[in-house]
C-alpha atoms as a PDB file:
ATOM      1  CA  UNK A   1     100.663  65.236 169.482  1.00  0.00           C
ATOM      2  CA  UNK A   2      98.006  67.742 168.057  1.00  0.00           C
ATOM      3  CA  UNK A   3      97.685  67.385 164.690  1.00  0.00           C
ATOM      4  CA  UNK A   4      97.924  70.864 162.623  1.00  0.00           C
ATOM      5  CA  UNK A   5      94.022  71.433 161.988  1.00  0.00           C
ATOM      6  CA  UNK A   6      93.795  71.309 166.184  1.00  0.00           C
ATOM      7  CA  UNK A   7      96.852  73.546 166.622  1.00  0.00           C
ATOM      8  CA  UNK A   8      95.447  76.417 164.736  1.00  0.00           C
ATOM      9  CA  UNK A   9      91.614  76.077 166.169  1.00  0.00           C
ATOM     10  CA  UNK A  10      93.382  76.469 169.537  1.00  0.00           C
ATOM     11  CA  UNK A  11      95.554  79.332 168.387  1.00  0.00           C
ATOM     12  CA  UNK A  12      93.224  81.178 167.040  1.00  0.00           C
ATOM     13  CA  UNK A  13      90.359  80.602 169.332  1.00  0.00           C
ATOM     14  CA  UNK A  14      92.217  80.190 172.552  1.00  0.00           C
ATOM     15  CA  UNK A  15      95.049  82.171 172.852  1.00  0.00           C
ATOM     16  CA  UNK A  16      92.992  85.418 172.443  1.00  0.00           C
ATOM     17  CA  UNK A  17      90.729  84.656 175.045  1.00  0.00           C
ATOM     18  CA  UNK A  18      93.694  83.485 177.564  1.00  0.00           C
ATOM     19  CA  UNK A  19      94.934  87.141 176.558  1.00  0.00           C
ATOM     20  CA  UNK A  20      91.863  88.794 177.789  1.00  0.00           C
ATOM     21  CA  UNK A  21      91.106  87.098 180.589  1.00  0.00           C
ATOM     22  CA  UNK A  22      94.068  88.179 182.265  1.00  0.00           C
ATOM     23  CA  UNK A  23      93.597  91.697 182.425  1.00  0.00           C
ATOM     24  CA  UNK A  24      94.473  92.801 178.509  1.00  0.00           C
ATOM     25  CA  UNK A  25      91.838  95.935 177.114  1.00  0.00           C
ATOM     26  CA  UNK A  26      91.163  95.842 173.690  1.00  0.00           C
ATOM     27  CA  UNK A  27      92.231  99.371 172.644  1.00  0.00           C
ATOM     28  CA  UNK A  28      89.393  99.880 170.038  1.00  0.00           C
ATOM     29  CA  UNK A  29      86.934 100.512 172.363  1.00  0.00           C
ATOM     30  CA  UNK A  30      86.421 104.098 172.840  1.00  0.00           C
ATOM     31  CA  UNK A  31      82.879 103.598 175.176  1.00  0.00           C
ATOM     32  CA  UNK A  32      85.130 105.068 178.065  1.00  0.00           C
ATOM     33  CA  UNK A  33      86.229 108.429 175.872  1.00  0.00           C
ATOM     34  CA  UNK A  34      82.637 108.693 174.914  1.00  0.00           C
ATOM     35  CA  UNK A  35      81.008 107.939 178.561  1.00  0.00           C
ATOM     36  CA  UNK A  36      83.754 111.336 179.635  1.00  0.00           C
ATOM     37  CA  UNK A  37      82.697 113.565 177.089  1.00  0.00           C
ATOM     38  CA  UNK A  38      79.277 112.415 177.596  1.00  0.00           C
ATOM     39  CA  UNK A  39      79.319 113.751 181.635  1.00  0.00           C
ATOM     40  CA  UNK A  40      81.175 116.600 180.471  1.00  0.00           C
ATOM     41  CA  UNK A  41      78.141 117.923 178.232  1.00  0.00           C
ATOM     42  CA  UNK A  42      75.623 117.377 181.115  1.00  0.00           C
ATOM     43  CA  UNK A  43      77.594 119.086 183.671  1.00  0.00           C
ATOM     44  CA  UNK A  44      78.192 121.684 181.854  1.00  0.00           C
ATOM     45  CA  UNK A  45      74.639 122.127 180.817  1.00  0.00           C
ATOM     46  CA  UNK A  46      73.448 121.754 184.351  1.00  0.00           C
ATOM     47  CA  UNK A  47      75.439 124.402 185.279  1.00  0.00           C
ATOM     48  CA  UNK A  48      74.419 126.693 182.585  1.00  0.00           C
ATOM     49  CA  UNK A  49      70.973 126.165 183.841  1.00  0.00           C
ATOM     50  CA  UNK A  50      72.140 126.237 187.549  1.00  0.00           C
ATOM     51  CA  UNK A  51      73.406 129.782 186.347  1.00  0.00           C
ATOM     52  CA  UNK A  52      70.218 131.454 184.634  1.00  0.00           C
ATOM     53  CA  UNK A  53      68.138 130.373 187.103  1.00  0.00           C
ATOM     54  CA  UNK A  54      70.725 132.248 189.399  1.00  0.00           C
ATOM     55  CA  UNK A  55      70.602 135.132 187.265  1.00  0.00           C
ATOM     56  CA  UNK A  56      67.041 135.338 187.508  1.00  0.00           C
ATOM     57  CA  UNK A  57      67.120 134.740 191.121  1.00  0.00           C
ATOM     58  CA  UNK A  58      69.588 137.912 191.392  1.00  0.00           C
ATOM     59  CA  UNK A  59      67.151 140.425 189.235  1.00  0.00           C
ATOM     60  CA  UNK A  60      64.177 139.809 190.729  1.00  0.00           C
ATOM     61  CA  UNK A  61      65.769 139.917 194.200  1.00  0.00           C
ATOM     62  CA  UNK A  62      67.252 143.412 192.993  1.00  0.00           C
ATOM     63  CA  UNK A  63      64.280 144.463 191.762  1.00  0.00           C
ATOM     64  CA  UNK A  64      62.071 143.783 194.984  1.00  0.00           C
ATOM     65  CA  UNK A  65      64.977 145.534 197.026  1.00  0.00           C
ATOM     66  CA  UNK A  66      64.555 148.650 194.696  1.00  0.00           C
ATOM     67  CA  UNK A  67      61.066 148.604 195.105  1.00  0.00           C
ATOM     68  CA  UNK A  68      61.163 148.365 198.969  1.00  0.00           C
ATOM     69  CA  UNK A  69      63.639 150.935 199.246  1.00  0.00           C
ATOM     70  CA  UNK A  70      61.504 153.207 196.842  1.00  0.00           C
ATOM     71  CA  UNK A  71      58.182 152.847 199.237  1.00  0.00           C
ATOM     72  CA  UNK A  72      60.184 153.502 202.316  1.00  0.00           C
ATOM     73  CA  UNK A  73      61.895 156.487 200.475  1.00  0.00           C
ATOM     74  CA  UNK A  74      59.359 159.432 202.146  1.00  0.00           C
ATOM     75  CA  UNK A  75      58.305 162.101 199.819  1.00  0.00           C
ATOM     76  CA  UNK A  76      60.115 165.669 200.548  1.00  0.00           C
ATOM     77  CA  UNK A  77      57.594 168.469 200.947  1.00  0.00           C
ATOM     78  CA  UNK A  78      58.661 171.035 198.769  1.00  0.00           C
ATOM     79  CA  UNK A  79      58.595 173.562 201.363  1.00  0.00           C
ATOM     80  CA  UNK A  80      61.071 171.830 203.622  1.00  0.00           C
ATOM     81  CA  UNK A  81      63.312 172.128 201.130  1.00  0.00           C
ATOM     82  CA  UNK A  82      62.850 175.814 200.488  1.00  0.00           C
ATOM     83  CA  UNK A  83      63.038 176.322 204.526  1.00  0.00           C
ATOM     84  CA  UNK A  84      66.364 174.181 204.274  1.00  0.00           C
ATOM     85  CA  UNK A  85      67.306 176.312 201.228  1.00  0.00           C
ATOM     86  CA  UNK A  86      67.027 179.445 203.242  1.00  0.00           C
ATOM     87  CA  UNK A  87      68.784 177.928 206.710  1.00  0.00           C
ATOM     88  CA  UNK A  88      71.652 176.896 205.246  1.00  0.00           C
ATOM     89  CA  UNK A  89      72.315 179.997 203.467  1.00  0.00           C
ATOM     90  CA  UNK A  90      72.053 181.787 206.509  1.00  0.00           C
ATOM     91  CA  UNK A  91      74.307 179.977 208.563  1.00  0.00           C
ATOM     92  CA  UNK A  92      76.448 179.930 205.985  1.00  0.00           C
ATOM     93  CA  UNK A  93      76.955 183.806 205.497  1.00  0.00           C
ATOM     94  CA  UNK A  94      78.089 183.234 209.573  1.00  0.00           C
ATOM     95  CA  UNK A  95      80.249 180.988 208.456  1.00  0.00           C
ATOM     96  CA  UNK A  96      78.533 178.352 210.548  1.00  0.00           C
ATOM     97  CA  UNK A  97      78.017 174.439 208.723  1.00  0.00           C
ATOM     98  CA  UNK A  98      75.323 172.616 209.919  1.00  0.00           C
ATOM     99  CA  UNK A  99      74.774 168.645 209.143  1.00  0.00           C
ATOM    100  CA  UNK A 100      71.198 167.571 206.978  1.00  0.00           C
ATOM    101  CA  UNK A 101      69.546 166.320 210.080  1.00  0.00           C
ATOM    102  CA  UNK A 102      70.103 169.123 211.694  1.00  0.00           C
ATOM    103  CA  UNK A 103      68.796 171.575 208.808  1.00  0.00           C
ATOM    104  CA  UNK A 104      65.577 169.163 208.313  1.00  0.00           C
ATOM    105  CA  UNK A 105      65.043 169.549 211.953  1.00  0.00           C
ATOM    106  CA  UNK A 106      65.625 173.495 212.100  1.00  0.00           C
ATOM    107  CA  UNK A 107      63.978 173.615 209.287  1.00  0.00           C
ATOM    108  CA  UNK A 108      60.524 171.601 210.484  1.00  0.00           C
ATOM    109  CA  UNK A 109      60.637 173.671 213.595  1.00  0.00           C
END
């Protein structure tokens, strides 16, 4: 038989390890919890930086388009306007309703 100093080396050196070995966690271990909140932080930083880059992406974009559509915006001549002015009030004393296109055109003729 095993004598008493044996029996408790092999519990307390043994049996643990038999525990482990078949599958048992030790629940003080918190390297998982930490790992999670770890991937957590850098996803949600990436996508903070995913989103001003985005954002200044978007403005620059809206600026270009702003300045594009301001060059291809053609400058009214003042007098067109007048001679528009003066068309549309006379049609419109006959009661007569004429679209823009048509007034700029009347109105450059």
């Amino acid at each position: 038989m095993l004598s008493s100093v044996s029996r408790l080396v092999l519990v307390r050196t043994v049996t643990p390890r038999a525990f482990t070995a078949f599958g048992a966690t030790r629940s003080l271990s918190i390297h998982d919890q930490l790992k999670s909140r770890e991937k957590v932080e850098e996803d949600r930083y990436i996508r903070a930086k995913e989103y001003e880059a985005f954002m200044k992406k978007k403005e620059a974009d809206q600026a270009a388009k702003a300045a594009e559509e301001a060059a291809a915006e053609p400058e009214i001549d003042p007098a067109l306007v007048q001679a528009m002015k003066e068309a549309e009030d006379l049609l419109s004393s006959s009661m007569d309703k004429v679209s823009e296109a048509g007034l700029a055109k009347l109105a450059e003729w």
